[in-house]
C-alpha atoms as a PDB file:
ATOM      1  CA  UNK A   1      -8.006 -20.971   0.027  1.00  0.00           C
ATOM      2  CA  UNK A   2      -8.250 -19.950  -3.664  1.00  0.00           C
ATOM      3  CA  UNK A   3      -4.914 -18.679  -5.791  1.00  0.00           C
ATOM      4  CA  UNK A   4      -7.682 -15.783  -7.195  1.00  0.00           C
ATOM      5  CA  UNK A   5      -8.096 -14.890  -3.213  1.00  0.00           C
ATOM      6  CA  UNK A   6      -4.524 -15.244  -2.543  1.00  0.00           C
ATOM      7  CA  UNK A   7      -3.749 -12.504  -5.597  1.00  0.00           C
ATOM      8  CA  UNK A   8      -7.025 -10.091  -4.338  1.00  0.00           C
ATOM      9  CA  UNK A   9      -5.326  -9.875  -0.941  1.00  0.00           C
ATOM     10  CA  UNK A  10      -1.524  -9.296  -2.258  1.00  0.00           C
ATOM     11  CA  UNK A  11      -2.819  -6.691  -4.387  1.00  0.00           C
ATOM     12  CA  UNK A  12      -5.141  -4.981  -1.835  1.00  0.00           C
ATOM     13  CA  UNK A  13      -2.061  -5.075   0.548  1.00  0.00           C
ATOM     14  CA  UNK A  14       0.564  -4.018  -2.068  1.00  0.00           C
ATOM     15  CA  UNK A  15      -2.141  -1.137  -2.524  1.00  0.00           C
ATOM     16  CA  UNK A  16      -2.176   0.253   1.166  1.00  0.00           C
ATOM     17  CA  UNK A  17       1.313  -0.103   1.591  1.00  0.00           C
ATOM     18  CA  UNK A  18       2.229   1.698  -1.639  1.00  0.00           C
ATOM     19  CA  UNK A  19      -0.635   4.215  -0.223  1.00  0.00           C
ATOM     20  CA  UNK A  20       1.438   4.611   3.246  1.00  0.00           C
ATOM     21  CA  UNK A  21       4.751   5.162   1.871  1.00  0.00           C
ATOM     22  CA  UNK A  22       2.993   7.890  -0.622  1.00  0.00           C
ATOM     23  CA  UNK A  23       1.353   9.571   2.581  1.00  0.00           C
ATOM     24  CA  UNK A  24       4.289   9.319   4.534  1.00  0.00           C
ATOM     25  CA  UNK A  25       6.404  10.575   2.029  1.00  0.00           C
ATOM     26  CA  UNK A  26       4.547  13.428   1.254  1.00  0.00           C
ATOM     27  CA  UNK A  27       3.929  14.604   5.181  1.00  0.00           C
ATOM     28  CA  UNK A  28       7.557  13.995   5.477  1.00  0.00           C
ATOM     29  CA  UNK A  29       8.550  16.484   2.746  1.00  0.00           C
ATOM     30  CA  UNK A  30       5.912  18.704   3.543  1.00  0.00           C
ATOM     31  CA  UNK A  31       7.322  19.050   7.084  1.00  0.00           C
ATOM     32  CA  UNK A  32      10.915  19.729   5.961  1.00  0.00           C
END
């Protein structure tokens, strides 16, 4: 396994988590 395809995949799941704590966040507040 590459170091380049090592970095795609910790930024694509650094993405989606920062994504799910965004949505989550939001629907939280919203529901307050």
């Amino acid at each position: 396994m590459k170091v380049s395809a090592i970095w795609r995949f910790a930024t694509v799941f650094a993405a989606g988590v920062c994504l799910g704590l965004l949505l989550a966040f939001s629907y939280t507040a919203k529901n307050t």
